[in-house]
C-alpha atoms as a PDB file:
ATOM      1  CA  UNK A   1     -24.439  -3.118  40.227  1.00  0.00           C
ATOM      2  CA  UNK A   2     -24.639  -1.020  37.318  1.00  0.00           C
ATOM      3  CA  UNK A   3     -21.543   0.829  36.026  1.00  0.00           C
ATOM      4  CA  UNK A   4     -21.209   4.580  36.760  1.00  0.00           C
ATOM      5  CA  UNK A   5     -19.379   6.354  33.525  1.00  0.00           C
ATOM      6  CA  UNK A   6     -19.793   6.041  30.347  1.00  0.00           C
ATOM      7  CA  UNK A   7     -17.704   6.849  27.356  1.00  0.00           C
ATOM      8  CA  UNK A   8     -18.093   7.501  23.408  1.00  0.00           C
ATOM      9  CA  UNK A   9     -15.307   6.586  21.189  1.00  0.00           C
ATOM     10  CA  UNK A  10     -15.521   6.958  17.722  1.00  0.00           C
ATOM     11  CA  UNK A  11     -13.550   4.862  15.652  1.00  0.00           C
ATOM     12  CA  UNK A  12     -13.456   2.310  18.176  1.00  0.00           C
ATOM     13  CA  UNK A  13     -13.424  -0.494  16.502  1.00  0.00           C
ATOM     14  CA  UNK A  14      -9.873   0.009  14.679  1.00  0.00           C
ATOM     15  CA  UNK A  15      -6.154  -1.782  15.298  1.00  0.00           C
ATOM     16  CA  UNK A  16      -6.202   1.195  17.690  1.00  0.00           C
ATOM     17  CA  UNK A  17     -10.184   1.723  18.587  1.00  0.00           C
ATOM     18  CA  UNK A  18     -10.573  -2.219  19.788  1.00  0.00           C
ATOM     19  CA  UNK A  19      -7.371  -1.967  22.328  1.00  0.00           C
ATOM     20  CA  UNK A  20      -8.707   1.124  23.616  1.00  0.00           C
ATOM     21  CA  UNK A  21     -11.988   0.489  24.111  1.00  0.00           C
ATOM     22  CA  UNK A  22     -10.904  -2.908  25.650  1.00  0.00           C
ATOM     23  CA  UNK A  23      -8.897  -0.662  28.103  1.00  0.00           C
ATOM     24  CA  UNK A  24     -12.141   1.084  29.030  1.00  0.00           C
ATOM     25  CA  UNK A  25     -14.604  -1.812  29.730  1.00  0.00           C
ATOM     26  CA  UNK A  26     -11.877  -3.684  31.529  1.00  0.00           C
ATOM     27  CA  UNK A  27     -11.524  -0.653  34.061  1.00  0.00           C
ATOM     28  CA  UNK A  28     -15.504  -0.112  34.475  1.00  0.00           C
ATOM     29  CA  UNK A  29     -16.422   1.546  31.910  1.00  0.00           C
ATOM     30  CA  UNK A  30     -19.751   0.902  29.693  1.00  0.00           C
ATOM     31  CA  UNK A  31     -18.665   2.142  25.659  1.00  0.00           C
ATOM     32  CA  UNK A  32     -20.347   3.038  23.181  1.00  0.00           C
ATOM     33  CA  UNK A  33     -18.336   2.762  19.951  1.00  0.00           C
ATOM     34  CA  UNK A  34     -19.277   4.025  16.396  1.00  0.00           C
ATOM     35  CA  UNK A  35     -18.504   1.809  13.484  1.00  0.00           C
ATOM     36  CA  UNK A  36     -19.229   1.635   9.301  1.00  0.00           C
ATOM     37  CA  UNK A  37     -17.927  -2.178   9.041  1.00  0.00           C
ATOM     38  CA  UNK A  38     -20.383  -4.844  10.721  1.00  0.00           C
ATOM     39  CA  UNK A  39     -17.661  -6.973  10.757  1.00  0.00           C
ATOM     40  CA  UNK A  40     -15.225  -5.010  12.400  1.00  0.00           C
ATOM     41  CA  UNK A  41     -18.023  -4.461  15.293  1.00  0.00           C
ATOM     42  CA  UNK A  42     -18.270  -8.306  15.479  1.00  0.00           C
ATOM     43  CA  UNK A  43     -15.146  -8.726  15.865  1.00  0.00           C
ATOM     44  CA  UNK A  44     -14.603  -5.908  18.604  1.00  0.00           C
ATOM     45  CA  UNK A  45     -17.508  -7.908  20.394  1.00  0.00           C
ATOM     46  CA  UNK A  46     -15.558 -11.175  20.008  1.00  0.00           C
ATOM     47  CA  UNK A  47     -12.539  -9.751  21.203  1.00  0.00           C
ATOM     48  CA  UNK A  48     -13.865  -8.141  23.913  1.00  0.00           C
ATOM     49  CA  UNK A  49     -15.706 -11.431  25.205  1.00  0.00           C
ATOM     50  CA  UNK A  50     -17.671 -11.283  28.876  1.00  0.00           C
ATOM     51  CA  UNK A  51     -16.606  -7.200  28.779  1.00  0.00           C
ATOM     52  CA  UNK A  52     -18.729  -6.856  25.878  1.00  0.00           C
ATOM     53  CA  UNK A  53     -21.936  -6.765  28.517  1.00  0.00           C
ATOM     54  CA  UNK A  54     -20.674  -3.118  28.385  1.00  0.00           C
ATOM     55  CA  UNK A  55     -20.305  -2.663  24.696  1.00  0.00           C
ATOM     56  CA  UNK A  56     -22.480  -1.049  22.442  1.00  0.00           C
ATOM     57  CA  UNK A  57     -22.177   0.187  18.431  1.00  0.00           C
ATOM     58  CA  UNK A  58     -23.799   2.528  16.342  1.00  0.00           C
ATOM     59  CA  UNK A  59     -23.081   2.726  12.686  1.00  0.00           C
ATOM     60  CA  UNK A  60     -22.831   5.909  11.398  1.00  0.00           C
ATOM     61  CA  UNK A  61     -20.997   8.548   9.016  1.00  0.00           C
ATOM     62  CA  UNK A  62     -19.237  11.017  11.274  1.00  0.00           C
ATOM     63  CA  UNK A  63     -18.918  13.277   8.468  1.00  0.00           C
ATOM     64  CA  UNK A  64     -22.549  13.968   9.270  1.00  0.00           C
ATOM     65  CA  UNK A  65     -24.238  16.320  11.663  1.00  0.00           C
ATOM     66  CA  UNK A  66     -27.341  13.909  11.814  1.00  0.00           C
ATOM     67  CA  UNK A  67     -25.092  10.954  12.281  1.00  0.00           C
ATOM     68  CA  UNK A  68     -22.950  12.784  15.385  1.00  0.00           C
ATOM     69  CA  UNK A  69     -27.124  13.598  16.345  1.00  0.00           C
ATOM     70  CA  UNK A  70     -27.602  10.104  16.134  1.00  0.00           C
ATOM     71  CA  UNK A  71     -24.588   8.778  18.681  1.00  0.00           C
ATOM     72  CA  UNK A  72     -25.500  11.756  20.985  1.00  0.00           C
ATOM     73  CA  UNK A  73     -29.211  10.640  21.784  1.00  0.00           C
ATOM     74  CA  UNK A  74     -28.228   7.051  21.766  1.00  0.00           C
ATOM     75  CA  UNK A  75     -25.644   7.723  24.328  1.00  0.00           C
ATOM     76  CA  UNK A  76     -28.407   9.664  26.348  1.00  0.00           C
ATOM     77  CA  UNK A  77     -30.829   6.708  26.268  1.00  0.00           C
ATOM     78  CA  UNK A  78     -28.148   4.027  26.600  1.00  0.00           C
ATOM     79  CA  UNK A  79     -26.253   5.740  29.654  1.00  0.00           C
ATOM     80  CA  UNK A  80     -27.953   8.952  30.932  1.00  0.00           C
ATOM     81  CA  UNK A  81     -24.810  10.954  30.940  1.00  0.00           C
ATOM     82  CA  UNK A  82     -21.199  10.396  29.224  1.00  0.00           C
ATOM     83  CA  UNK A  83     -18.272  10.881  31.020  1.00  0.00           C
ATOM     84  CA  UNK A  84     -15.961  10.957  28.214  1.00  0.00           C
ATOM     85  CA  UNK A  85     -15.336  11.466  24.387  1.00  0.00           C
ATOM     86  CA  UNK A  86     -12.444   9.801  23.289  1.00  0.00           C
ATOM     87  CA  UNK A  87     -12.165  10.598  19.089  1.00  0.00           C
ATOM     88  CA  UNK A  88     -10.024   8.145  17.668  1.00  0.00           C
ATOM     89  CA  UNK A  89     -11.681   7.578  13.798  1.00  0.00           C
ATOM     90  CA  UNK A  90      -9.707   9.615  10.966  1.00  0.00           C
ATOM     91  CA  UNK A  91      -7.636   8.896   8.087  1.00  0.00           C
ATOM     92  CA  UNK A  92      -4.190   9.190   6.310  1.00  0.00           C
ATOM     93  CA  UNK A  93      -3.073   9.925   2.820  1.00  0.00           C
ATOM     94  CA  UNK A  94       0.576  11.648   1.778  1.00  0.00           C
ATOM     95  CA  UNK A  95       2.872  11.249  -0.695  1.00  0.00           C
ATOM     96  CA  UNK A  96       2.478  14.257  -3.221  1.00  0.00           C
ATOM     97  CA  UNK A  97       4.498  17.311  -2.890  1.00  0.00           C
ATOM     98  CA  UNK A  98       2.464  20.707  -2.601  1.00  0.00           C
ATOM     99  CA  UNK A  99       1.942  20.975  -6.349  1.00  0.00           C
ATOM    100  CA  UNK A 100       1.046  17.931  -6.972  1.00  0.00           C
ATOM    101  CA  UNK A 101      -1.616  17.357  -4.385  1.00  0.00           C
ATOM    102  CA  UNK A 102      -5.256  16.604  -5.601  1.00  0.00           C
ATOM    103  CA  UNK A 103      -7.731  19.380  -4.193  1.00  0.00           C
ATOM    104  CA  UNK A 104      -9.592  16.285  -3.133  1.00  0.00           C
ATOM    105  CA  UNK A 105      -7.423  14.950  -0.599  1.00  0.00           C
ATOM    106  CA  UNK A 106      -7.527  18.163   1.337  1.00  0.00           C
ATOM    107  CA  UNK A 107     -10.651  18.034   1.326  1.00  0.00           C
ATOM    108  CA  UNK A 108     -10.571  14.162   2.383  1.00  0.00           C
ATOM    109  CA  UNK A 109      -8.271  14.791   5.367  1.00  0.00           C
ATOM    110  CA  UNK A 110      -9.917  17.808   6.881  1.00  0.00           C
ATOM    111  CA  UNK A 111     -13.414  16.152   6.846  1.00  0.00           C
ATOM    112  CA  UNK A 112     -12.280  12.611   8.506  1.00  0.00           C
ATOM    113  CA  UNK A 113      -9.488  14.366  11.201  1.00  0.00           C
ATOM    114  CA  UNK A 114     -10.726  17.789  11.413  1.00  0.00           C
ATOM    115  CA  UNK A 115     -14.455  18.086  10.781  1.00  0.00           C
ATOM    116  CA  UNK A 116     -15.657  14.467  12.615  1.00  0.00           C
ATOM    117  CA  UNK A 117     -13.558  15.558  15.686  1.00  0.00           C
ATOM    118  CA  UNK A 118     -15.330  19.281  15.331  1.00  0.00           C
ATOM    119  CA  UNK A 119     -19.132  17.497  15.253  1.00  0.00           C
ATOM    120  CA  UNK A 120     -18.637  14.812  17.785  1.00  0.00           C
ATOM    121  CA  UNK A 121     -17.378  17.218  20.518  1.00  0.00           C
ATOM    122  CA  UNK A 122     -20.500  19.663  19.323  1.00  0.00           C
ATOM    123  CA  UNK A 123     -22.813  16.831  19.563  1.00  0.00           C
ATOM    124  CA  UNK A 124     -21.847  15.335  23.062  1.00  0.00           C
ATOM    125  CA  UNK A 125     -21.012  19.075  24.799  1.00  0.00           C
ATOM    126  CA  UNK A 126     -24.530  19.143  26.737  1.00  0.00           C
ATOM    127  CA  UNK A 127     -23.790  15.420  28.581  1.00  0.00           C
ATOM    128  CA  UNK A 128     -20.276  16.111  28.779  1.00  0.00           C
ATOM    129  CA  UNK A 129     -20.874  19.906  30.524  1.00  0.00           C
ATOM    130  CA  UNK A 130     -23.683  17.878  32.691  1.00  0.00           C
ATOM    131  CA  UNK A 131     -20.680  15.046  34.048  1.00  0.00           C
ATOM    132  CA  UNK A 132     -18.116  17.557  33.752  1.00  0.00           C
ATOM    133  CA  UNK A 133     -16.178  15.211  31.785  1.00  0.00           C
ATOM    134  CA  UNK A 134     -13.007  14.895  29.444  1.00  0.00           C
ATOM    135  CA  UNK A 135     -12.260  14.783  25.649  1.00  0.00           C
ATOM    136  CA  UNK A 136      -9.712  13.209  24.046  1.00  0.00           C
ATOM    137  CA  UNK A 137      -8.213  13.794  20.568  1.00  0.00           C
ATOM    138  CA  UNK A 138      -5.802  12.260  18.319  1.00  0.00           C
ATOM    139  CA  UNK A 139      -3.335  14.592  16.618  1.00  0.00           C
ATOM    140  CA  UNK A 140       0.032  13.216  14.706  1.00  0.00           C
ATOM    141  CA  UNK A 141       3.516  13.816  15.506  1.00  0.00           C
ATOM    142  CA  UNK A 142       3.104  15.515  11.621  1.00  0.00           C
ATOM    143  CA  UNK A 143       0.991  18.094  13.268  1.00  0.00           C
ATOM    144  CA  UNK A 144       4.207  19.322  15.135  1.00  0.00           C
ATOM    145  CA  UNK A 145       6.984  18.028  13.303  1.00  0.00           C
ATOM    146  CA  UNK A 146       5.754  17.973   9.791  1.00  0.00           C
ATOM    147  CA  UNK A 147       6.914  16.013   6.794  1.00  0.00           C
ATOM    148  CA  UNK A 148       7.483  16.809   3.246  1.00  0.00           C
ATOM    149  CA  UNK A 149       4.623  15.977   0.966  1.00  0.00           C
ATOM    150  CA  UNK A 150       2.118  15.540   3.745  1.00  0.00           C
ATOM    151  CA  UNK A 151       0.718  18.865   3.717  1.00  0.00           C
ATOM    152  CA  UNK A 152      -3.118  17.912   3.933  1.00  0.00           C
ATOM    153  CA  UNK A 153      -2.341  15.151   6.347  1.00  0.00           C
ATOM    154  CA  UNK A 154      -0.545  17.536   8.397  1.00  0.00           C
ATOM    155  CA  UNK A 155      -2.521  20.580   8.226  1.00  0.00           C
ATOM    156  CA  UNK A 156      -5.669  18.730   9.263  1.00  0.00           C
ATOM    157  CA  UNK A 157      -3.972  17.319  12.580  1.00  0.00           C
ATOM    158  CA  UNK A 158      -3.116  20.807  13.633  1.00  0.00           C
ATOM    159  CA  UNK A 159      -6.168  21.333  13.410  1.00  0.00           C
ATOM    160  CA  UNK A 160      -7.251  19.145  15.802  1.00  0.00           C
ATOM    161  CA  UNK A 161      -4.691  20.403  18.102  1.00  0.00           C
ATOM    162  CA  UNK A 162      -6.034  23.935  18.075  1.00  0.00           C
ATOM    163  CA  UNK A 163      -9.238  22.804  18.416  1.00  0.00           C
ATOM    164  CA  UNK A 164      -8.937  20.819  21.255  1.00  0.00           C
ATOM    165  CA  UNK A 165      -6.772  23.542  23.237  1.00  0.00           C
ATOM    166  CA  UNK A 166      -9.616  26.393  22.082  1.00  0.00           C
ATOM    167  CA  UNK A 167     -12.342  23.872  23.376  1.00  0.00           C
ATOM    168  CA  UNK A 168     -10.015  23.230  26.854  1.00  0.00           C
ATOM    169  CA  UNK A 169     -10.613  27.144  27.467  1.00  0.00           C
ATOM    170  CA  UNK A 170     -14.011  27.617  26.206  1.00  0.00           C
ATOM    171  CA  UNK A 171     -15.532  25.112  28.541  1.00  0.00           C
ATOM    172  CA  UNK A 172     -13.034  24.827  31.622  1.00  0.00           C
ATOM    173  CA  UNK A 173     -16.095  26.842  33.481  1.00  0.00           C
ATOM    174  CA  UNK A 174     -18.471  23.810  32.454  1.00  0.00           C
ATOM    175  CA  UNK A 175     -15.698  21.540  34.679  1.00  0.00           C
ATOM    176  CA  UNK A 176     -14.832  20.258  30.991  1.00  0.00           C
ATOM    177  CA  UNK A 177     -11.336  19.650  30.032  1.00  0.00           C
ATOM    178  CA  UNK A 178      -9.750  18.465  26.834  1.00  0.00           C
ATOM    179  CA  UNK A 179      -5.841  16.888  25.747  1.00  0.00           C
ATOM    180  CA  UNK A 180      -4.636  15.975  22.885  1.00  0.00           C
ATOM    181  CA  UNK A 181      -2.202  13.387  22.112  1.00  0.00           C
ATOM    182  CA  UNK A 182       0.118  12.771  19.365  1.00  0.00           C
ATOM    183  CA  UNK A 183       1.087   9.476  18.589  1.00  0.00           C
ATOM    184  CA  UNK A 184       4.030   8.380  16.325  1.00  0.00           C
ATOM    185  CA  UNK A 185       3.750   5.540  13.876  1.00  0.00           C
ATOM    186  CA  UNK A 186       1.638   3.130  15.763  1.00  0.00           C
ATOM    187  CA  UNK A 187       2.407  -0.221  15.883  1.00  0.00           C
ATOM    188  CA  UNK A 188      -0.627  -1.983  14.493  1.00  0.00           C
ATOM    189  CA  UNK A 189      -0.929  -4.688  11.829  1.00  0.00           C
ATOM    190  CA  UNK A 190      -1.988  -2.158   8.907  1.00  0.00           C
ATOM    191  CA  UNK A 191       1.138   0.029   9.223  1.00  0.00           C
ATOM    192  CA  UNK A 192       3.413  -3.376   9.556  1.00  0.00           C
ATOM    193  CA  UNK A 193       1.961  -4.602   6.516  1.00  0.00           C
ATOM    194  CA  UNK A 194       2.541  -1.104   4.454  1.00  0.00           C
ATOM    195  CA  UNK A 195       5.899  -0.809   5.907  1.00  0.00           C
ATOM    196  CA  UNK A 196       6.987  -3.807   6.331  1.00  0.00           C
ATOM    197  CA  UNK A 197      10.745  -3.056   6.910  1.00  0.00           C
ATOM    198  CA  UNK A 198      11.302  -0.580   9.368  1.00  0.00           C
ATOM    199  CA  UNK A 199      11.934  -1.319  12.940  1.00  0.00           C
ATOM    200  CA  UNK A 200       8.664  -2.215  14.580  1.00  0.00           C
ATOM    201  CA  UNK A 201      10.523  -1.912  18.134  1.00  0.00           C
ATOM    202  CA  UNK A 202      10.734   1.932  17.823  1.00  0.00           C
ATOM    203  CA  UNK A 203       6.797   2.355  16.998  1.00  0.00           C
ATOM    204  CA  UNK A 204       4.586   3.372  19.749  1.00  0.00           C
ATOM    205  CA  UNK A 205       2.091   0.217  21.252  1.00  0.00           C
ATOM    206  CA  UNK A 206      -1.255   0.709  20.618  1.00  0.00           C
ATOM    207  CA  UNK A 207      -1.742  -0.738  24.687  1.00  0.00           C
ATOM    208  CA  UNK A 208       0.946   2.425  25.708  1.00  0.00           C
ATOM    209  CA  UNK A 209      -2.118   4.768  23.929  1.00  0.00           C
ATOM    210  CA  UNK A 210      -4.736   3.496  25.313  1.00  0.00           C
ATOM    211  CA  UNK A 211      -3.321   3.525  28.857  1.00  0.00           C
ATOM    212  CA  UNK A 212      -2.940   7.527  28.532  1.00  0.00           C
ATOM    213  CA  UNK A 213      -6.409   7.787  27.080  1.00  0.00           C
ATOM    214  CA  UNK A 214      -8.298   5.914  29.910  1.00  0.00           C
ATOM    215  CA  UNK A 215      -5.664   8.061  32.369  1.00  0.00           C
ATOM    216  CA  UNK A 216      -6.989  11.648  30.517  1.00  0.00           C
ATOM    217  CA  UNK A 217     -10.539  10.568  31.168  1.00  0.00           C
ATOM    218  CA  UNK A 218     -10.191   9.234  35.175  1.00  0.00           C
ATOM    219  CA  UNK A 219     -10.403  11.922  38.037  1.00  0.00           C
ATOM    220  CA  UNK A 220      -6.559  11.228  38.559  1.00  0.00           C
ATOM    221  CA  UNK A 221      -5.678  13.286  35.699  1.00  0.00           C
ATOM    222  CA  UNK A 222      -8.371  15.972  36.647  1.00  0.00           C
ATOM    223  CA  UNK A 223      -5.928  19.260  36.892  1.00  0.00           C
ATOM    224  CA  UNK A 224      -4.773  18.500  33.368  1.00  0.00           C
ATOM    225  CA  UNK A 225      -6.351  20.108  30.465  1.00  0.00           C
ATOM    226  CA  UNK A 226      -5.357  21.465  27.459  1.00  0.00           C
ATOM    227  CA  UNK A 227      -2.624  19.218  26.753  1.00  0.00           C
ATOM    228  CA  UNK A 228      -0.480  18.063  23.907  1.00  0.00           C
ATOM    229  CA  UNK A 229       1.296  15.177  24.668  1.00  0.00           C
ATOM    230  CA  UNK A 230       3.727  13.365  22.298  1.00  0.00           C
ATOM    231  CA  UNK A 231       3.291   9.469  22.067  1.00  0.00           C
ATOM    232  CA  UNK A 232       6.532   9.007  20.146  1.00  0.00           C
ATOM    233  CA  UNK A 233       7.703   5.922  20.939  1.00  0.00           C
ATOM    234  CA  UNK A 234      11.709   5.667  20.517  1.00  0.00           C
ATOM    235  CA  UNK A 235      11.361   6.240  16.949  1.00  0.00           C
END
């Protein structure tokens, strides 16, 4: 019997990406999950094992219109509609207070967390307003509850967050809705091994995340929309 929805998640290949697209294909779902490293897709396949019958990958630069192009028509072919965007790739850098800051990281942060987030959902729109389906965004607690020398870190995850609730009105008539959620440090083997002493007990599971993403894109969660829900963890 083939399988009904469909989702895109970019990114999906990550400490975060691999659990949450794992979370998808276990509950039905077929994925199809944008990558750069081969060997991170291999590895997602792997990990994935008989669910990967649902997997597939496209490489390609989601700084690029043509590339978000790209993942929309292969979505099309693959699955005929997509019943979800779940946009999970972005980056991090901090550390320099406001005066200090190279004009290049701003730059750097609002093109991986502001502007892929901005072209995916403009790419998929069409099949999303045709299943009337959900989006999903990753902000930061910093978006919210900023930091000291984190400005363009911070300043692009708001972004996200007002995107996300202006895109929640804009196409609620299309059946379309759209949450954000903003996780705390997440508890994945990159951040243990840059901060290797804090308390990994207080970080926020990267199985906890995905659970509320695959909820946000079910029917069960379909009167909630425009959303911004902390994933804090006891931290």
């Amino acid at each position: 019997m083939p399988l009904t929805k469909a989702v895109v998640i970019t990114g999906g290949t990550g400490g975060l990406g691999s659990v949450v697209t794992r979370a998808f294909l276990a509950s039905g779902w077929q994925a199809l999950v944008t990558f750069l490293d081969e060997k991170g897709m291999a590895a997602l396949k792997d990990g994935v094992g008989d669910l990967s019958t649902g997997l597939q990958g496209v490489r390609v630069d989601l700084t690029s219109a043509d590339g978000l192009s790209k993942v929309a028509s292969m979505a099309r072919r693959s699955f005929g509609s997509v019943s979800a965007l779940v946009n999970l790739a972005g980056g991090f850098t901090g550390g320099h207070a406001i005066e200090d800051t190279p004009e290049q990281d701003w730059d750097r942060m609002l093109e991986l967390n502001a502007k892929t987030v901005f072209l995916a959902c403009r790419a998929l729109a069409p099949l999303l307003k045709a299943s009337r389906g959900s989006i999903v965004t990753v902000g930061a607690r910093a978006a919210v509850e900023p930091s000291p020398h984190l400005v363009p870190y911070a300043v692009s995850k708001a972004a996200v967050v007002a995107l996300t609730r202006t895109l929640a009105e804009e196409m609620k008539s299309d059946g379309v809705r759209a949450n954000c959620i903003l996780p705390g440090t997440i508890d994945t083997p990159a951040n243990r091994a840059a901060m290797p002493n804090s308390d990994f007990s207080r970080w926020v599971s990267p199985r906890q995340i995905a659970e509320l993403i695959l909820f946000l894109c079910e029917d069960r969660s379909k009167a909630t929309s425009g959303a911004v829900i902390p994933v804090f963890g006891s931290s």
